[in-house]
C-alpha atoms as a PDB file:
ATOM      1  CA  UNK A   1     -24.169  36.917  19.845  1.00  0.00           C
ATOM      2  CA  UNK A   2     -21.275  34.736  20.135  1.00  0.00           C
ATOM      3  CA  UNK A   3     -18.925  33.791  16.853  1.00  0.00           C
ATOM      4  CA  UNK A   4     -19.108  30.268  15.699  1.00  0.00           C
ATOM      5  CA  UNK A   5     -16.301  28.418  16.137  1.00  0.00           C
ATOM      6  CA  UNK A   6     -14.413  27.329  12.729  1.00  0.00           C
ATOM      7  CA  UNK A   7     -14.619  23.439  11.660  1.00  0.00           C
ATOM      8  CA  UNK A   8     -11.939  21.312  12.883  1.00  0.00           C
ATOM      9  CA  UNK A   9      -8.864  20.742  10.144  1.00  0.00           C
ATOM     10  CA  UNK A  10      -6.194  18.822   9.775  1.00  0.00           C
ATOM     11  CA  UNK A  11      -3.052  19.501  11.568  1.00  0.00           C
ATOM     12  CA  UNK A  12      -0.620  20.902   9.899  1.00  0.00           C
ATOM     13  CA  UNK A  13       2.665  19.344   9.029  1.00  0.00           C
ATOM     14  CA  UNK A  14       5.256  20.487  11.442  1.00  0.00           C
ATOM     15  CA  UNK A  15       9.094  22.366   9.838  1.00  0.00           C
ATOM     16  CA  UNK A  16      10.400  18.956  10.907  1.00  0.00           C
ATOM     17  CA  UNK A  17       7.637  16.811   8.962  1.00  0.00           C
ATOM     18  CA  UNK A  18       9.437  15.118   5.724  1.00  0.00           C
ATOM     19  CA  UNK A  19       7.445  12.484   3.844  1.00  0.00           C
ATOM     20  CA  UNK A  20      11.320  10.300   3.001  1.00  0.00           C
ATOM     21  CA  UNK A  21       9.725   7.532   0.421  1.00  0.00           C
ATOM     22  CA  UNK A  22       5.991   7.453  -0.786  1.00  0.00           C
ATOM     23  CA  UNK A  23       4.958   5.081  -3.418  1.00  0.00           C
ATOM     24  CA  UNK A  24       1.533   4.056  -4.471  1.00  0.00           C
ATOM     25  CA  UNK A  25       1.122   0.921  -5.781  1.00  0.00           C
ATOM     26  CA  UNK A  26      -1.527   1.580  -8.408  1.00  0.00           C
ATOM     27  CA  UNK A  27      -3.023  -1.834 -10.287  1.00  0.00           C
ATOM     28  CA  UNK A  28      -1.377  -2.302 -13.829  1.00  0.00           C
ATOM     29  CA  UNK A  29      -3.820  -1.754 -17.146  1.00  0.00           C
ATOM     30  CA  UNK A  30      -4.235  -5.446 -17.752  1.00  0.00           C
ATOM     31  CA  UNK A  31      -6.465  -5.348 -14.115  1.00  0.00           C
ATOM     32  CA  UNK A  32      -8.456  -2.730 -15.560  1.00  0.00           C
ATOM     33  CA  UNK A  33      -9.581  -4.832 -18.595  1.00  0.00           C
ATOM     34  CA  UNK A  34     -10.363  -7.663 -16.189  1.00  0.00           C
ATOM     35  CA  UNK A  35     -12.523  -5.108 -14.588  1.00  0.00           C
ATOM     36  CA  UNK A  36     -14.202  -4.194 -17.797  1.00  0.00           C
ATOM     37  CA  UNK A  37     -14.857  -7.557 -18.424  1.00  0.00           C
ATOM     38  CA  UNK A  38     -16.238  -8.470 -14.894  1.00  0.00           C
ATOM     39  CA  UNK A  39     -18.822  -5.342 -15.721  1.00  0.00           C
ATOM     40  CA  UNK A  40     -19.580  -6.756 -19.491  1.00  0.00           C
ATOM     41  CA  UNK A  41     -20.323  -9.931 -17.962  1.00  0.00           C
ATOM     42  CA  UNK A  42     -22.613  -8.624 -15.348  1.00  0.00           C
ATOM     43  CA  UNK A  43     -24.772  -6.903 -18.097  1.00  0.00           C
ATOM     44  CA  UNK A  44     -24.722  -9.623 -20.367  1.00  0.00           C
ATOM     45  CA  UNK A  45     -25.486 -12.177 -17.578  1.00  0.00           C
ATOM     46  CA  UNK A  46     -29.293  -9.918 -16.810  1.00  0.00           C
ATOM     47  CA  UNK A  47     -29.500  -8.544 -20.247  1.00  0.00           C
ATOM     48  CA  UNK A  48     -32.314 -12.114 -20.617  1.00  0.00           C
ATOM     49  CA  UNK A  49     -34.400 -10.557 -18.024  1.00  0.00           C
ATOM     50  CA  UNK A  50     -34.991  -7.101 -19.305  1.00  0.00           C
ATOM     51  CA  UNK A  51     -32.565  -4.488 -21.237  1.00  0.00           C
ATOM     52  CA  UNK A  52     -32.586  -1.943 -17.953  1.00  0.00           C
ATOM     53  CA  UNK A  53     -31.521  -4.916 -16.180  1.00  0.00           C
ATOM     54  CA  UNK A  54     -28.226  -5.405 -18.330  1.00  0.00           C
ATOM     55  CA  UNK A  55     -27.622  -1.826 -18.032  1.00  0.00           C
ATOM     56  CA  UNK A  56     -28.215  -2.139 -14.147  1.00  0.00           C
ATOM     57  CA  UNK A  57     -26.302  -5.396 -14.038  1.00  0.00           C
ATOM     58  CA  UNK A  58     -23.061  -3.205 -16.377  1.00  0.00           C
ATOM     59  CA  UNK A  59     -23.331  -0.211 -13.873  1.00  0.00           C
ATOM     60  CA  UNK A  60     -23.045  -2.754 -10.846  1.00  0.00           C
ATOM     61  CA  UNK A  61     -20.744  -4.522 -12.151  1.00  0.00           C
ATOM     62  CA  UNK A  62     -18.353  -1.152 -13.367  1.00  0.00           C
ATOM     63  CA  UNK A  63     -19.093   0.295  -9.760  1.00  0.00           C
ATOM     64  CA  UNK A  64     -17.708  -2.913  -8.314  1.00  0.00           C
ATOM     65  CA  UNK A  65     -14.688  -3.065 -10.147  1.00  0.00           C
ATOM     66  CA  UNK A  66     -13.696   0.570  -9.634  1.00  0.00           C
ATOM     67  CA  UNK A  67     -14.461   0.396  -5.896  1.00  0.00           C
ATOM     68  CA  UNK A  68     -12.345  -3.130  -6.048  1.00  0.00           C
ATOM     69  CA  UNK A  69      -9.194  -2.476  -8.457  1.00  0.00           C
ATOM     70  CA  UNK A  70      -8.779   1.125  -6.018  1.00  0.00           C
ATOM     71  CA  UNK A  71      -9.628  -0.228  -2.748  1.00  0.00           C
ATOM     72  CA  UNK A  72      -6.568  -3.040  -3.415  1.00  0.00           C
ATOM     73  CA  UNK A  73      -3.977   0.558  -4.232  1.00  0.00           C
ATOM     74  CA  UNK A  74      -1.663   0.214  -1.458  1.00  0.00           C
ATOM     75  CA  UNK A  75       0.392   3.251   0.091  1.00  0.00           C
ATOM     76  CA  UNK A  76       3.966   2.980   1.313  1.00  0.00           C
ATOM     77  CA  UNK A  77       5.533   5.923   3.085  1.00  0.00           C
ATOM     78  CA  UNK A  78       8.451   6.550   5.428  1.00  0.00           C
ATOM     79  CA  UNK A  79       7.462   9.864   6.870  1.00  0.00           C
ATOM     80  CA  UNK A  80       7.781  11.668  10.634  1.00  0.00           C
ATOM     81  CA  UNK A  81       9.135   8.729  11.901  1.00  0.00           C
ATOM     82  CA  UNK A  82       6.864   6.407  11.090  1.00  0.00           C
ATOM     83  CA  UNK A  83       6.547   3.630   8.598  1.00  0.00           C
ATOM     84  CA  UNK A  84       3.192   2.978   6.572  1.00  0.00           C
ATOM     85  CA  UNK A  85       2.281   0.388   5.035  1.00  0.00           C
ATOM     86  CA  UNK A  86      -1.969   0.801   3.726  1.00  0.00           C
ATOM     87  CA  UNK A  87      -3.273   1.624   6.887  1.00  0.00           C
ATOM     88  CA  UNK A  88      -0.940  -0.367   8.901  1.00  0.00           C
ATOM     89  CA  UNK A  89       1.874   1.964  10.516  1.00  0.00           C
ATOM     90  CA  UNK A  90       4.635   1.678  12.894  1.00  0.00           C
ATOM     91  CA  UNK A  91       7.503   4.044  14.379  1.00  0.00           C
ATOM     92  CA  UNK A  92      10.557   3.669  12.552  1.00  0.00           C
ATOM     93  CA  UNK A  93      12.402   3.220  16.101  1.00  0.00           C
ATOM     94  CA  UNK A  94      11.083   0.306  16.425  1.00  0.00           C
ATOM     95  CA  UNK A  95      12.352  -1.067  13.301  1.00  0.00           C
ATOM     96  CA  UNK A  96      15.051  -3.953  12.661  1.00  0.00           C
ATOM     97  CA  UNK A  97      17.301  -4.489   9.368  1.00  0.00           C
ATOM     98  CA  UNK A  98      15.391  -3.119   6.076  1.00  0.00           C
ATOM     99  CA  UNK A  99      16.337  -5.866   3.394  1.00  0.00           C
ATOM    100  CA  UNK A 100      15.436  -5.113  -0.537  1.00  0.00           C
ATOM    101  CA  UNK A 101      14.363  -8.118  -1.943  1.00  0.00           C
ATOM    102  CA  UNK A 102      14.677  -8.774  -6.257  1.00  0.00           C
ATOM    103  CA  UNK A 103      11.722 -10.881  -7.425  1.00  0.00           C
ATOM    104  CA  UNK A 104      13.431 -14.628  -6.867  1.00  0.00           C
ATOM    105  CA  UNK A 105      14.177 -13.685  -3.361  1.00  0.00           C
ATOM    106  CA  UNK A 106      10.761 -12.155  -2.435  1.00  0.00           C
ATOM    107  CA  UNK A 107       9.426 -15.451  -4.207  1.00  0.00           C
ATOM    108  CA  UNK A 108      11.668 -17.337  -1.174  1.00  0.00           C
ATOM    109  CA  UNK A 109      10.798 -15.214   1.451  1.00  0.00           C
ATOM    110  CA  UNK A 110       6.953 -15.224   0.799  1.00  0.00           C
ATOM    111  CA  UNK A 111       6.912 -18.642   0.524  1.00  0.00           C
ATOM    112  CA  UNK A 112       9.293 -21.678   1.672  1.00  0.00           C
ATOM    113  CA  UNK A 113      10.572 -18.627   4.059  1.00  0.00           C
ATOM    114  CA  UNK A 114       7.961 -17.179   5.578  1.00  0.00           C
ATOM    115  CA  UNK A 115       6.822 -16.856   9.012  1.00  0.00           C
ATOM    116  CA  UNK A 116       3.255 -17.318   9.491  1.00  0.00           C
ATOM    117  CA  UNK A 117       3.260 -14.460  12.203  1.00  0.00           C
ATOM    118  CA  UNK A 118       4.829 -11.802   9.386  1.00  0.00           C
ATOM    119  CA  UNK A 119       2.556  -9.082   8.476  1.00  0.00           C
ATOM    120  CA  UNK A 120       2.273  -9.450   4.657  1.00  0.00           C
ATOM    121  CA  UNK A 121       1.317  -6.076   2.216  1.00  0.00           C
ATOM    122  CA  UNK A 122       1.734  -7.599  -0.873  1.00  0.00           C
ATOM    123  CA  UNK A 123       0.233  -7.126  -4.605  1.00  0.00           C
ATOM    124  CA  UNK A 124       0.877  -9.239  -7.496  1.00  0.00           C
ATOM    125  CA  UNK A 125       2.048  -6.816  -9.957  1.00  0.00           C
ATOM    126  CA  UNK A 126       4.970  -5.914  -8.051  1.00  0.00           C
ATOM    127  CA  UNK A 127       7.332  -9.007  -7.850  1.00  0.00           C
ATOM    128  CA  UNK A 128       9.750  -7.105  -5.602  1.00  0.00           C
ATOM    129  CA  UNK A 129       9.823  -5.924  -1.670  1.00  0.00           C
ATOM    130  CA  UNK A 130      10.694  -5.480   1.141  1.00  0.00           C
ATOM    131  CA  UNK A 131      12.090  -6.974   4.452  1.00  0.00           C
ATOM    132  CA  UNK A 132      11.784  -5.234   7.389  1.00  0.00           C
ATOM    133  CA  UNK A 133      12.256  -6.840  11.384  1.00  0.00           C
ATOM    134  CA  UNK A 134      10.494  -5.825  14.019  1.00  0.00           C
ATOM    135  CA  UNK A 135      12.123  -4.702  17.352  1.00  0.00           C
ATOM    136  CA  UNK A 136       9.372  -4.093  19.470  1.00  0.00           C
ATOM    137  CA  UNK A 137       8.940  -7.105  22.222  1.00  0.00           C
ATOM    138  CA  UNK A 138       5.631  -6.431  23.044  1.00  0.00           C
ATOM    139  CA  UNK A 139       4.181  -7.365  19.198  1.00  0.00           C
ATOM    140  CA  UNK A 140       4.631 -10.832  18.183  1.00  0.00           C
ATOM    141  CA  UNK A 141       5.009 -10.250  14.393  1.00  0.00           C
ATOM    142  CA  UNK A 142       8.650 -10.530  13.398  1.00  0.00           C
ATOM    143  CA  UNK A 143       8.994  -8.528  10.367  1.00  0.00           C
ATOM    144  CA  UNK A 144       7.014  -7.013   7.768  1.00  0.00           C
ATOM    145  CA  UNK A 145       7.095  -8.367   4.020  1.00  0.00           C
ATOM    146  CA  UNK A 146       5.943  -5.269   1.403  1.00  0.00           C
ATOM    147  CA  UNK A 147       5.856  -5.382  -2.317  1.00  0.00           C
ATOM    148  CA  UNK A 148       7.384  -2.731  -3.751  1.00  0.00           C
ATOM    149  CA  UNK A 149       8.275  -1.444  -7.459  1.00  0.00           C
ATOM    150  CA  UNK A 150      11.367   0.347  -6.040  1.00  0.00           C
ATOM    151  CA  UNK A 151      12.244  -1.963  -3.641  1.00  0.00           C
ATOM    152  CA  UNK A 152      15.928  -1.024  -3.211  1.00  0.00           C
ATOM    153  CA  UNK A 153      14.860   2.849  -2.759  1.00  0.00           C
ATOM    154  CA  UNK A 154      12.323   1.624  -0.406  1.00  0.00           C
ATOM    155  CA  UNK A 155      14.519  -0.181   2.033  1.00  0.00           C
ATOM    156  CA  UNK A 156      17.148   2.879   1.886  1.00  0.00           C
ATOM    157  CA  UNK A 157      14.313   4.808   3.026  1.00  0.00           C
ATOM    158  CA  UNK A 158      13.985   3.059   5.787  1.00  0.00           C
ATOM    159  CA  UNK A 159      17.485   2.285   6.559  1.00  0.00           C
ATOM    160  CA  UNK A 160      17.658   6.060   6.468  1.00  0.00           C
ATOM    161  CA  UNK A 161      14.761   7.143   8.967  1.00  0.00           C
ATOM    162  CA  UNK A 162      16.566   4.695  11.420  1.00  0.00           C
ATOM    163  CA  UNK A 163      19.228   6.181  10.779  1.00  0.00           C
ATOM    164  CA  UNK A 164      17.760   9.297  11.605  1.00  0.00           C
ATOM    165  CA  UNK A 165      19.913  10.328   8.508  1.00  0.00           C
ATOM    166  CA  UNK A 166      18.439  13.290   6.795  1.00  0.00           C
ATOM    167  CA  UNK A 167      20.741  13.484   4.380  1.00  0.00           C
ATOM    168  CA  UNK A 168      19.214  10.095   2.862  1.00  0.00           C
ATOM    169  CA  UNK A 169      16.203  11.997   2.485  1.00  0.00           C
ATOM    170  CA  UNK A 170      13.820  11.002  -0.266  1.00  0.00           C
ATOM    171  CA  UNK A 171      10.973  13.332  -1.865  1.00  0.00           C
ATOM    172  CA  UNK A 172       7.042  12.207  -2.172  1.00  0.00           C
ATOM    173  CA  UNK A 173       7.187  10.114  -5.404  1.00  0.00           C
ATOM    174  CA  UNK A 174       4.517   7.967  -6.713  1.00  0.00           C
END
């Protein structure tokens, strides 16, 4: 009788593998209550047909806001040479300039600035970002515009995997 052969895993991270910036860009509290109130208002909105219908109509309505207020958390990380943005990613060599922007210029840049080819990862409750060009000739997007909360540790990051500069190293932070 032959021995069954173990369940694929995930690889593990190589000695060389270092995760240089990682920040989740959870929703603030105040999106939460919007949520609660999108899930009161679907109860109260079939609570006239039947009272199992308001609770079905609340449950929905919570489910739908949960799925919703995590499904818009967006992951930034600079790790093993690659930058990634949600689940958009790209090698760091074939990164441009990595700009921090403060909230007046990320304002500029997402609007009288922008270039309509740009990939945009951006979220509301974070009014600063990120500026980074594209190198690579074969993609026609020029640069990459990210919200960030740390936006000047973000680009650094960046700057630093470039670089190849492991002394500009950062830790996993959230």
């Amino acid at each position: 009788m032959s021995q069954p052969t173990p369940e694929p895993t995930a690889p593990a991270p190589s000695e060389g593998s270092r995760v240089r910036y990682r920040e989740d860009l959870r929703a603030p509290w105040w999106l939460w209550l919007l949520g609660l109130g999108f899930a009161l208002t679907m109860g109260i909105a079939f609570l006239p047909l039947h009272p199992l219908a308001g609770l079905g109509g609340l449950l929905v309505g919570a489910a739908l806001a949960v799925f919703g207020i995590i499904r818009w958390t967006l992951v930034l990380e600079v790790a093993d040479g690659t930058l990634r943005v949600g689940r958009a990613r790209v090698p760091v060599r074939l990164l441009g300039e990595a700009r921090a922007l403060d909230a007046p210029a990320m304002r500029q840049e997402r609007g009288p600035r922008l270039d309509a080819r740009a990939y945009l990862a951006m979220r509301g409750w974070a009014p600063g970002g990120v500026r980074v060009a594209v190198r690579d000739p074969a993609d026609p997007t020029p640069y990459w515009l990210v919200s960030s909360r740390r936006p000047e540790e973000f680009a650094a990051a960046i700057r630093a995997a470039t670089s190849g500069n492991p002394a500009a190293d950062r830790g996993a932070t959230g």
